[in-house]
Protein backbone atom coordinates (compact mmCIF):
# COMPACT_ATOMS: atom_id res chain seq x y z
CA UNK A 1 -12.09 20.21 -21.37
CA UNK A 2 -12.17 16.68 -22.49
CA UNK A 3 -9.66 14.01 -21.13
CA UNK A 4 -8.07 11.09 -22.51
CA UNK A 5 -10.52 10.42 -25.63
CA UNK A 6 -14.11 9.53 -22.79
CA UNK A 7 -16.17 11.37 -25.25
CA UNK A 8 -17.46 14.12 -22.78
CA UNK A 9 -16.20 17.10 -21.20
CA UNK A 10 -14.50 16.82 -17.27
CA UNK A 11 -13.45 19.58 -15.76
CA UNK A 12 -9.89 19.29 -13.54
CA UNK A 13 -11.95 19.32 -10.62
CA UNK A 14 -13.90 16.57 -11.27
CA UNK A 15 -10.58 15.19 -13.09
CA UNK A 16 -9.28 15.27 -9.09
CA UNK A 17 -12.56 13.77 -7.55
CA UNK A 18 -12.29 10.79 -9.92
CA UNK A 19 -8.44 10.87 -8.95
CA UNK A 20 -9.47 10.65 -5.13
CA UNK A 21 -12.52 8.85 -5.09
CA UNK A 22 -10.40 5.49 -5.13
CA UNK A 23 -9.56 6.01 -1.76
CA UNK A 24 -12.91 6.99 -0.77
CA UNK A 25 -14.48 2.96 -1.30
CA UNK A 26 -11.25 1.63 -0.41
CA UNK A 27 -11.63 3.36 3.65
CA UNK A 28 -14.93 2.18 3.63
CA UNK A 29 -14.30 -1.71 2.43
CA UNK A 30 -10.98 -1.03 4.53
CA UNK A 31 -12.88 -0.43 7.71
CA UNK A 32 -15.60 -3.38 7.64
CA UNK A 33 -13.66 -5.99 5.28
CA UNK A 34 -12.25 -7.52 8.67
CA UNK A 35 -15.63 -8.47 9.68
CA UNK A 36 -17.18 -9.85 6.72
CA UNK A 37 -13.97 -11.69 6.45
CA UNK A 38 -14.37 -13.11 10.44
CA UNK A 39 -18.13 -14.01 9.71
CA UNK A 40 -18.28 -15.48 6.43
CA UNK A 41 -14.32 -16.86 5.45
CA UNK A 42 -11.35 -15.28 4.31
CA UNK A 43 -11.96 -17.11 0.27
CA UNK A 44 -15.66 -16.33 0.32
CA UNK A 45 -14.70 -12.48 1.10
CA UNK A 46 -12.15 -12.86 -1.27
CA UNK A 47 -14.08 -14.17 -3.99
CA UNK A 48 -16.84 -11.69 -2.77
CA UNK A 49 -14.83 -8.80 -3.38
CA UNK A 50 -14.83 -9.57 -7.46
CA UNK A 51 -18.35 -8.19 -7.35
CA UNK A 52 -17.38 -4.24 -6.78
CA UNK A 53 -14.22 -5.06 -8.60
CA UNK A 54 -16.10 -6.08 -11.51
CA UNK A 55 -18.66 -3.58 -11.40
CA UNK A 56 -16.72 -0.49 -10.98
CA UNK A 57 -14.47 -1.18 -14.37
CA UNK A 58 -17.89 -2.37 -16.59
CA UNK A 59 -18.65 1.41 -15.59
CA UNK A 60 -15.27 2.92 -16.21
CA UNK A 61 -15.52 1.05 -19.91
CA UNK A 62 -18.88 2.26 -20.62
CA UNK A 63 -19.19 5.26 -19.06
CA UNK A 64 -21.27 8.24 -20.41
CA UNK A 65 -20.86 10.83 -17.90
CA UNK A 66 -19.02 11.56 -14.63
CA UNK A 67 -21.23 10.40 -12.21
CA UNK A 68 -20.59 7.27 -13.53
CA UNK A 69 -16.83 7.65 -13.43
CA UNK A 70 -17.53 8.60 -9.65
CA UNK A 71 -19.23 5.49 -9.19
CA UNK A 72 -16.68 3.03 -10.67
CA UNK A 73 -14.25 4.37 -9.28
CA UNK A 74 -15.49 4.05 -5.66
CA UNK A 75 -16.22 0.52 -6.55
CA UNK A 76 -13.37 -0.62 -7.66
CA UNK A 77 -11.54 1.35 -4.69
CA UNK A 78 -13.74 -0.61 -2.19
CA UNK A 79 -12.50 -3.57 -4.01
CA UNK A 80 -8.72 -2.49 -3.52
CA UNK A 81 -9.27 -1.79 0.29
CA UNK A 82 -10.65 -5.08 0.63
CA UNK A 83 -8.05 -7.16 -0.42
CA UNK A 84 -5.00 -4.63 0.76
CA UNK A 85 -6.44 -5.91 4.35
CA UNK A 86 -7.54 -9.47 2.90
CA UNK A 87 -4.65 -10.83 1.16
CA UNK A 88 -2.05 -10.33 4.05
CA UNK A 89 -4.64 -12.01 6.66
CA UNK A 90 -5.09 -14.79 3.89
CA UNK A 91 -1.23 -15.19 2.60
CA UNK A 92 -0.57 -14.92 6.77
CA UNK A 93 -2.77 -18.08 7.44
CA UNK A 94 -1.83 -20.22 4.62
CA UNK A 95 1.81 -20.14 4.82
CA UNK A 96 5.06 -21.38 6.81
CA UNK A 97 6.77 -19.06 9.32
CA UNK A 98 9.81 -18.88 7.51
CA UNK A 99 8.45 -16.92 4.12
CA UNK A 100 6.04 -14.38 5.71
CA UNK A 101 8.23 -12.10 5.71
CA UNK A 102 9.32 -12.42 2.38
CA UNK A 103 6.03 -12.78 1.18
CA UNK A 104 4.76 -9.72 2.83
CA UNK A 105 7.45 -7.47 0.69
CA UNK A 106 5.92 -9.38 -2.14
CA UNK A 107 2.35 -7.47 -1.78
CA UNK A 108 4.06 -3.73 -3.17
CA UNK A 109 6.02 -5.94 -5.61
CA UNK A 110 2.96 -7.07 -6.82
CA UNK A 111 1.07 -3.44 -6.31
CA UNK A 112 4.20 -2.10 -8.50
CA UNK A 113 3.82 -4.68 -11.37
CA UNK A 114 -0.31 -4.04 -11.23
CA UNK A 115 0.44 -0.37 -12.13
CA UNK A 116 2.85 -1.10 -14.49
CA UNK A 117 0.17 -3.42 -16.60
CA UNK A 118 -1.94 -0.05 -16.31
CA UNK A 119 0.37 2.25 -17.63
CA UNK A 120 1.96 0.26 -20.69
CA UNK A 121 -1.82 -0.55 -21.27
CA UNK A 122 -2.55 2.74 -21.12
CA UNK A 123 -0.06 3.58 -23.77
CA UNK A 124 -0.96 1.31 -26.52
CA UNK A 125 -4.42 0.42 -26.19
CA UNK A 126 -7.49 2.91 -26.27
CA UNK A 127 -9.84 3.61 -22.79
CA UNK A 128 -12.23 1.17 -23.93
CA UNK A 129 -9.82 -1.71 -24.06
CA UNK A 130 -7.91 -0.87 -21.37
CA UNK A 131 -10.94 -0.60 -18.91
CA UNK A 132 -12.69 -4.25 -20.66
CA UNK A 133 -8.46 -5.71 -20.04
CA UNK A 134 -8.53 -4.63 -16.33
CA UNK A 135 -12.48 -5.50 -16.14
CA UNK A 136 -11.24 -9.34 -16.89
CA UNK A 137 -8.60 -9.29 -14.36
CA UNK A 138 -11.34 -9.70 -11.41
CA UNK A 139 -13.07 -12.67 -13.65
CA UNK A 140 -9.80 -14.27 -14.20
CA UNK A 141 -9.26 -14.37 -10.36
CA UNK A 142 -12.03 -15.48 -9.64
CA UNK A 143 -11.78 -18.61 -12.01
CA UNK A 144 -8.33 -19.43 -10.43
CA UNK A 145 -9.41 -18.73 -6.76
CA UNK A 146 -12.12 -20.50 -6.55
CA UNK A 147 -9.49 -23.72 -6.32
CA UNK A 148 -7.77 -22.59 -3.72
CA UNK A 149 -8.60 -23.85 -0.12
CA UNK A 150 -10.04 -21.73 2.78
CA UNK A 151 -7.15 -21.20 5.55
CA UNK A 152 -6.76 -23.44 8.88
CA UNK A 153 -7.16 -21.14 11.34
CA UNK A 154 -10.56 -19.97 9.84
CA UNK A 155 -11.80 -23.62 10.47
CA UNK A 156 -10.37 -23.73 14.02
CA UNK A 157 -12.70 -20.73 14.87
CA UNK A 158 -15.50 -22.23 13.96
CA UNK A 159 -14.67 -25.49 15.66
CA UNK A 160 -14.04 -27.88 12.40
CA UNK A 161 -10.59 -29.09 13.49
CA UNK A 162 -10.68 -31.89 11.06
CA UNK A 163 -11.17 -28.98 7.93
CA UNK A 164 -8.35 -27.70 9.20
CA UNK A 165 -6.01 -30.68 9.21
CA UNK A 166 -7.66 -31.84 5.75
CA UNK A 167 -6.62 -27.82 4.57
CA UNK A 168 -2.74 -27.97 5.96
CA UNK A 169 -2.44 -30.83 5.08
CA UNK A 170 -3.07 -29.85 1.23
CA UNK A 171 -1.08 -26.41 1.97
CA UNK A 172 1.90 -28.26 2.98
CA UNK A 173 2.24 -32.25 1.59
CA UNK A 174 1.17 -35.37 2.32
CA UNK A 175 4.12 -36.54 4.13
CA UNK A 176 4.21 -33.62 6.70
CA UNK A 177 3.43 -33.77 10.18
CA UNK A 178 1.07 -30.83 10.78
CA UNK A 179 0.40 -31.48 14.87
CA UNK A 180 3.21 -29.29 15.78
CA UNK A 181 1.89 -26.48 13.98
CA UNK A 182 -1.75 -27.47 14.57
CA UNK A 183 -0.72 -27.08 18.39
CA UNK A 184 0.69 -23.47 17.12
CA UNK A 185 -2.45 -22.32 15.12
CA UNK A 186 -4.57 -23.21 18.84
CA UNK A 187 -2.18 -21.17 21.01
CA UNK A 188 -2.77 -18.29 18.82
CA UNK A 189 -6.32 -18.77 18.64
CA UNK A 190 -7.07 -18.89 22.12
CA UNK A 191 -4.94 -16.01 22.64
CA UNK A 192 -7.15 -14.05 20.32
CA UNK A 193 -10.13 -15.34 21.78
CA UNK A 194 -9.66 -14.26 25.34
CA UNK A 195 -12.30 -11.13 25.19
CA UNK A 196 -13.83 -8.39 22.96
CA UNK A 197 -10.98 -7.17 20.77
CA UNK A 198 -11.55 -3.61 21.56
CA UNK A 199 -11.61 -4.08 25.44
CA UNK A 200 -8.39 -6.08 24.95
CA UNK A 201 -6.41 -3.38 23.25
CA UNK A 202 -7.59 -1.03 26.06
CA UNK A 203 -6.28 -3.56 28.83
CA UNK A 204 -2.91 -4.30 26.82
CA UNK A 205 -2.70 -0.08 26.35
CA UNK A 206 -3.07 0.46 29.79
CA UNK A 207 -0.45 -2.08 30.88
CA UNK A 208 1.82 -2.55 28.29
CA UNK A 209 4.42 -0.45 26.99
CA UNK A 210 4.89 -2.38 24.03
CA UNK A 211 1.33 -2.06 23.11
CA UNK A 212 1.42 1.74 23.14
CA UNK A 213 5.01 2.15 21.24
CA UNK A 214 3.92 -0.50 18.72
CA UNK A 215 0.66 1.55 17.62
CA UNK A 216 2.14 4.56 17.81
CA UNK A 217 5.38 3.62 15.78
CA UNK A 218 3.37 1.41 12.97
CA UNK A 219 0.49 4.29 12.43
CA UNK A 220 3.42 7.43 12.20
CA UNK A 221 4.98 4.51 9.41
CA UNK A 222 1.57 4.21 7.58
CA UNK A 223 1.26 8.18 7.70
CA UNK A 224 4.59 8.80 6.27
CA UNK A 225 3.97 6.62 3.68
CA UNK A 226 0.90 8.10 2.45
CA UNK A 227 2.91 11.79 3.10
CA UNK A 228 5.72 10.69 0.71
CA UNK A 229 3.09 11.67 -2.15
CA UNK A 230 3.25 8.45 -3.73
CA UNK A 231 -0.82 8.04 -4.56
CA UNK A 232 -0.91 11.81 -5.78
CA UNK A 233 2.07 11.12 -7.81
CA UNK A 234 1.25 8.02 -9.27
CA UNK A 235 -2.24 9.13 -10.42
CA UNK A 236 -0.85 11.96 -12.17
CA UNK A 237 2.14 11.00 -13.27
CA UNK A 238 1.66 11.57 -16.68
CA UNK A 239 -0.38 14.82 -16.06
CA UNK A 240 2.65 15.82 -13.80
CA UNK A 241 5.18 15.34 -17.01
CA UNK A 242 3.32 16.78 -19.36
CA UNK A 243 2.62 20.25 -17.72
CA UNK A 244 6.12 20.38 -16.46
CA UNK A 245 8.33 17.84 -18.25
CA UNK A 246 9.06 18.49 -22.20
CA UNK A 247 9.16 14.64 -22.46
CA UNK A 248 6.48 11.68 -23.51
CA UNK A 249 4.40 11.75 -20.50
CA UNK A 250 3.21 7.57 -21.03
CA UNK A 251 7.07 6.58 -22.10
CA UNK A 252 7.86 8.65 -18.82
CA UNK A 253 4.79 7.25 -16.41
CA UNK A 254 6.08 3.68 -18.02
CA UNK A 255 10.11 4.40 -17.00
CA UNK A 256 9.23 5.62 -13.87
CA UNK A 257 7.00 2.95 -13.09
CA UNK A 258 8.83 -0.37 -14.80
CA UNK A 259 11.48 1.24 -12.06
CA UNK A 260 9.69 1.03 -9.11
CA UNK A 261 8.70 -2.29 -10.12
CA UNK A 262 12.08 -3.83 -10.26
CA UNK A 263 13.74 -2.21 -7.12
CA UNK A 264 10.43 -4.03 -5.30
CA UNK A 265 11.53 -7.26 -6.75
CA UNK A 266 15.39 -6.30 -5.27
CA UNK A 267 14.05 -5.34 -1.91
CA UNK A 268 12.06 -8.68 -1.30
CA UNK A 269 15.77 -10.02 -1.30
CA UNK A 270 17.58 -7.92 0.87
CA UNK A 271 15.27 -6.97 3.46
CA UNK A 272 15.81 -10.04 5.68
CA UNK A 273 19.64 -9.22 5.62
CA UNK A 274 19.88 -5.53 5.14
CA UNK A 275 16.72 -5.40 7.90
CA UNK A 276 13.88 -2.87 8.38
CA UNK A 277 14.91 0.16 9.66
CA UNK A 278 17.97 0.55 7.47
CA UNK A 279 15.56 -0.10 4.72
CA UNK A 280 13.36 3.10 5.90
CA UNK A 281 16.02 5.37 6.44
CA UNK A 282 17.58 4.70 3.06
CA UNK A 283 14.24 4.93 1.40
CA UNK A 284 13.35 8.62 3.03
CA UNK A 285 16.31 9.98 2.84
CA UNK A 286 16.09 9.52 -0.61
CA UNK A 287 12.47 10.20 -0.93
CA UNK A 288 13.72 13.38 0.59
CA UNK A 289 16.28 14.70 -1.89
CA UNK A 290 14.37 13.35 -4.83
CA UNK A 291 10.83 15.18 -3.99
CA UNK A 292 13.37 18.50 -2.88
CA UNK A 293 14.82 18.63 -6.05
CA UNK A 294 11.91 17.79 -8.43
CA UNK A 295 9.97 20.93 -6.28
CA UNK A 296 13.43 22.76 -6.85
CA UNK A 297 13.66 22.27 -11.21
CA UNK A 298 10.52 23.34 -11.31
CA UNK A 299 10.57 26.06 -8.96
CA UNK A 300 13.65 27.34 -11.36
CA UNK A 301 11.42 26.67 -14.59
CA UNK A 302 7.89 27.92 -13.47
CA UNK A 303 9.48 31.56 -11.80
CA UNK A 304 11.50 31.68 -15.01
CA UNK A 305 14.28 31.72 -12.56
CA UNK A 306 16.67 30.62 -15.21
CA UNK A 307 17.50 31.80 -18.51
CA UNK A 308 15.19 29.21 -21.32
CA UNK A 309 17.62 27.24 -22.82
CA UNK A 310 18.38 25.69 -20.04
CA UNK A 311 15.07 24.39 -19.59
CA UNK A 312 15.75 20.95 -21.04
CA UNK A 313 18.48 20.47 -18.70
CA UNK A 314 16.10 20.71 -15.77
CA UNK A 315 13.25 19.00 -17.57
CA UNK A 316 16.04 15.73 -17.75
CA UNK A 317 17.06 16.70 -13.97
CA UNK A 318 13.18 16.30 -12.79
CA UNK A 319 12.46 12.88 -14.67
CA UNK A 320 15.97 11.73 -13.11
CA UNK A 321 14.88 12.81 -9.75
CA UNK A 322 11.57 10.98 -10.50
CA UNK A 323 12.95 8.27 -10.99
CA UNK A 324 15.24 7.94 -8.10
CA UNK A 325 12.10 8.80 -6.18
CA UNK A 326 10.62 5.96 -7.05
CA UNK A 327 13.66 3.60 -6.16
CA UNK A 328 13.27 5.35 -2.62
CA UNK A 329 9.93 4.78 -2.10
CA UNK A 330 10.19 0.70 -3.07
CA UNK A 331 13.12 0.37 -1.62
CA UNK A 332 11.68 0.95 2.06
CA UNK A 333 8.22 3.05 2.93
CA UNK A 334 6.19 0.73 0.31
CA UNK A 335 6.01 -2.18 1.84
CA UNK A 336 7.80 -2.07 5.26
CA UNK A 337 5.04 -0.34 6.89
CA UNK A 338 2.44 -2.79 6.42
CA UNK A 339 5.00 -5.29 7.56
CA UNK A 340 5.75 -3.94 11.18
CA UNK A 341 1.86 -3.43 11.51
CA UNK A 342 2.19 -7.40 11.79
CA UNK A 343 5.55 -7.79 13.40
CA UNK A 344 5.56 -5.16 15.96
CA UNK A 345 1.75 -5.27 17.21
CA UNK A 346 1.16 -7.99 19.73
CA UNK A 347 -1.40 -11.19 18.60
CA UNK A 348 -4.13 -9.67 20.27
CA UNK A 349 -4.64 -6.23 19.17
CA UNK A 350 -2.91 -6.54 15.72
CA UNK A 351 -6.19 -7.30 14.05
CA UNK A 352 -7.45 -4.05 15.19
CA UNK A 353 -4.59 -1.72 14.86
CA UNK A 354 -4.17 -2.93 11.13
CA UNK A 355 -7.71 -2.23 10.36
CA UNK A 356 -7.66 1.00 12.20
CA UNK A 357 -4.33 1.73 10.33
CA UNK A 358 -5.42 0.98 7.08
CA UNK A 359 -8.70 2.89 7.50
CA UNK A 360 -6.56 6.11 8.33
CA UNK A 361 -4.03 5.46 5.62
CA UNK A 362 -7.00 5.72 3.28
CA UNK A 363 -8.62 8.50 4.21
CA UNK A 364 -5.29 10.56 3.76
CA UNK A 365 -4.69 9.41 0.85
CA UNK A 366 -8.05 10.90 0.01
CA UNK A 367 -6.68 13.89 0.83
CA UNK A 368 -3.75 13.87 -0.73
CA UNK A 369 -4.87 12.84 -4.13
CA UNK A 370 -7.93 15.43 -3.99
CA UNK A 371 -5.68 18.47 -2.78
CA UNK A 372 -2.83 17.77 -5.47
CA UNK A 373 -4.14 19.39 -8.33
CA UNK A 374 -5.96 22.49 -6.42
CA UNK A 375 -2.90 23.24 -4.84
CA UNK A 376 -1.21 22.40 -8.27
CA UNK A 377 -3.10 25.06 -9.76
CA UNK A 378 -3.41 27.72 -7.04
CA UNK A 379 0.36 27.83 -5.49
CA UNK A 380 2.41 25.89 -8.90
CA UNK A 381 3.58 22.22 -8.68
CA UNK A 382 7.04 22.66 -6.89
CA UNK A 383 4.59 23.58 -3.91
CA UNK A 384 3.18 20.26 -3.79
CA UNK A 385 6.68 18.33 -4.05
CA UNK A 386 8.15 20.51 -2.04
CA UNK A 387 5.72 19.69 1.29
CA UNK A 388 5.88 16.34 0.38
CA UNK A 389 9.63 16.40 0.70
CA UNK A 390 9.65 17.96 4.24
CA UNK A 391 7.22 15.69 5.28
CA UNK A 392 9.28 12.95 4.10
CA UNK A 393 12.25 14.70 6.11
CA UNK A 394 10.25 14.67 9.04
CA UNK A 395 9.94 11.07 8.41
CA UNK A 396 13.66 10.40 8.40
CA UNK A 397 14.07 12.00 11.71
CA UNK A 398 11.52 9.72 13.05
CA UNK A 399 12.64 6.67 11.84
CA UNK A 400 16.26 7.32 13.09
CA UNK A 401 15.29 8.36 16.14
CA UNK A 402 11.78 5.97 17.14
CA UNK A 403 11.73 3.13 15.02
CA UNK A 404 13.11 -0.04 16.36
CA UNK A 405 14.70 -3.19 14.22
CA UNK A 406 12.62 -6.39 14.39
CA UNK A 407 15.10 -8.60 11.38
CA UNK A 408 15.37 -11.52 13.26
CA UNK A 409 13.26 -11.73 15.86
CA UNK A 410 10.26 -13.43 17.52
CA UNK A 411 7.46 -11.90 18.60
CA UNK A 412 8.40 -12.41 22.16
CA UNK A 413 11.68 -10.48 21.57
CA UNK A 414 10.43 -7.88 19.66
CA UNK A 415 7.67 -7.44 22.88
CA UNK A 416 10.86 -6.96 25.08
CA UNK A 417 12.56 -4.79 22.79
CA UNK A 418 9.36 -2.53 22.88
CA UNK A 419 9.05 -2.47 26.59
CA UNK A 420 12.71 -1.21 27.23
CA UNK A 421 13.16 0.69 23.99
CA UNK A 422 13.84 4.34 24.33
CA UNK A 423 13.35 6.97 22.10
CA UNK A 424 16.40 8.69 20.34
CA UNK A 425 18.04 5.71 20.37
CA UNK A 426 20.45 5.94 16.91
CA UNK A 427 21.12 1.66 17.48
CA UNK A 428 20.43 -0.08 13.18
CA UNK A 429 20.76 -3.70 14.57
């Protein structure tokens, strides 16, 4: 059948291959990007990464055939996995201790209002002008970027202490005295330099009972996250309405969206005071219900379960719950997850365990987005929402019971926290 107006025929397997093949560039960028950005600078990766970008959405706009879908699409995804792990090592090095945090909720919030561009694009402009419009985005960054300095500690590692000052000193003001944090941005690189990376993490594993809870509690987050459905979802949002929904599926992509967008902007401002694991519980337990009753409405609908006129009742029930769903997921999962990888991994394995996080993260959401619509079509949709919500419930239990809080704390108390935490312990502060 054809989709969306392309001008040639794609079948809803190859609808889901294009849907999934995102994720497929953005595991491989994902698992390298920290490399290329060690060896050559975090701006020149940056500014590297418009290439792909660039590429991939020239062939989205001008494509002829699916192979070239397939293509831009894994170019543009290696582009996204490149600056998911770029931007937080870039934002990390550039700015003052006291708004990392705050910054780091920013990233989703940003994520959020990227999608939302997308969809209200997607609404009132045709393929071809919405590819070109998000085709410009890359060149637009790039022009802007290119002012921007390369980050202090990147000149520290390769010995040019006086780039370095020159670079704070532009990052912060004139009048301020950067030797205290100079002496700061040392420490930490000469506790990152002690040894192969990998050989490290296996001496801190062996040792350290931080090391071991803070790997294993930061990758279950990042696997949750992808399990709440969210990348499935979002890609087929409007396929999802309009096979099960009697509403507008790109007014109702656009509400649920425009939603998500502005509970990110209200999280950035609570999460230092609410803190992290409050955050996580509240978001799954309502990822929970939402994705359990969604799965539910149209479990009723699809079975013919209920008698027809009430079908509009449940149709307004399931783009409620969709909604909601997308308050849980901003309000905690989205972007607390990639925050612990930083806070609760110590300085010399967090490099790794990010990547190696991120890597994974990808590669199931491969998975996720490329089984949606088979099992869509071979077991109905309430299936799929329905094992998305029990995997979300699983995720409650785990953040209850495994998860410790970190609002507040140094690195050196959340280390000691780690090494006497138990598990099942029920404690929010």
């Amino acid at each position: 059948m054809s989709q969306g107006g392309m001008g040639f025929e794609i079948t809803q397997d190859q609808l889901s291959w294009v849907g999934s093949f995102t994720a497929v560039g953005a595991a491989f960028m994902a698992f390298i990007i920290g490399y290329i950005s060690d060896k050559i600078g975090r701006k020149p990766t940056k500014l590297l990464l418009i290439i792909p970008m660039a590429t991939g959405w020239a062939l989205l706009a001008w494509a002829i055939n699916v192979p070239m879908l397939y293509t831009g699409r894994i170019l543009t995804g290696m582009s996204m996995g490149g600056f998911m792990v770029s931007n937080p090592v870039y934002i990390n090095e550039i700015t003052e201790k006291e708004i990392k945090g705050r910054l780091g909720s920013l990233t989703q919030l940003f994520i959020s209002g990227g999608i939302l561009f997308d969809v209200i694009a997607g609404k009132f402009a045709s393929i071809k002008t919405y590819t070109l419009c998000c085709f410009a985005v890359p060149l637009i960054f790039g022009i802007l970027f290119v002012f921007m300095p390369e980050t202090p500690i990147y000149y520290l590692r390769k010995n040019k202490e006086d780039r370095a000052e020159i670079t704070l000193k532009k990052l912060r003001s004139r009048d301020y005295d950067i030797n205290a944090e100079m002496d700061q941005l040392k420490y930490i690189l000469n506790e990152e330099n002690r040894g192969n990376v990998y050989n490290k993490f296996k001496e801190s594993w062996k040792m350290n009972r931080s090391t071991r809870l803070a790997f294993i509690t930061s990758l279950m987050l990042m696997i949750f996250r992808v399990f709440s459905g969210v990348d499935a979802i979002t890609a087929y949002t409007s396929l999802i309405i309009s096979n099960a929904i009697d509403f507008d599926p790109s007014l109702g992509t656009i509400i649920v969206i425009t939603i998500q967008t502005f509970i990110g902007i209200f999280q950035s401002i609570i999460i230092d005071h609410v803190g992290r694991k409050m955050l996580l519980f509240i978001s799954q337990i309502i990822i929970t219900l939402s994705l359990s009753l969604v799965g539910l409405c149209f479990l009723l609908k699809n079975q013919n379960l209920i008698i027809a006129d009430r079908y509009s009742i449940l149709d307004t029930l399931a783009l409620i719950s969709l909604c909601f769903y997308s308050v849980g997921f901003s309000l905690g999962i989205a972007p607390i997850p990639l925050i612990l990888n930083a806070e609760l991994n110590p300085p010399e394995t967090k490099s790794l365990v990010s990547s190696f996080n991120t890597f994974l993260s990808w590669v199931l959401i491969f998975g996720v987005t490329k089984t949606f619509l088979p099992l869509e079509q071979a077991y109905g949709i309430e299936v799929a929402f329905l094992l998305y919500g029990g995997l979300s419930f699983l995720g409650v239990i785990f953040v209850i019971l495994f998860v410790p809080e970190t609002k507040g704390k140094s690195h050196q108390e959340i280390q000691k926290i780690l090494e006497k935490y138990r598990f099942l312990s029920l404690s929010f502060r």
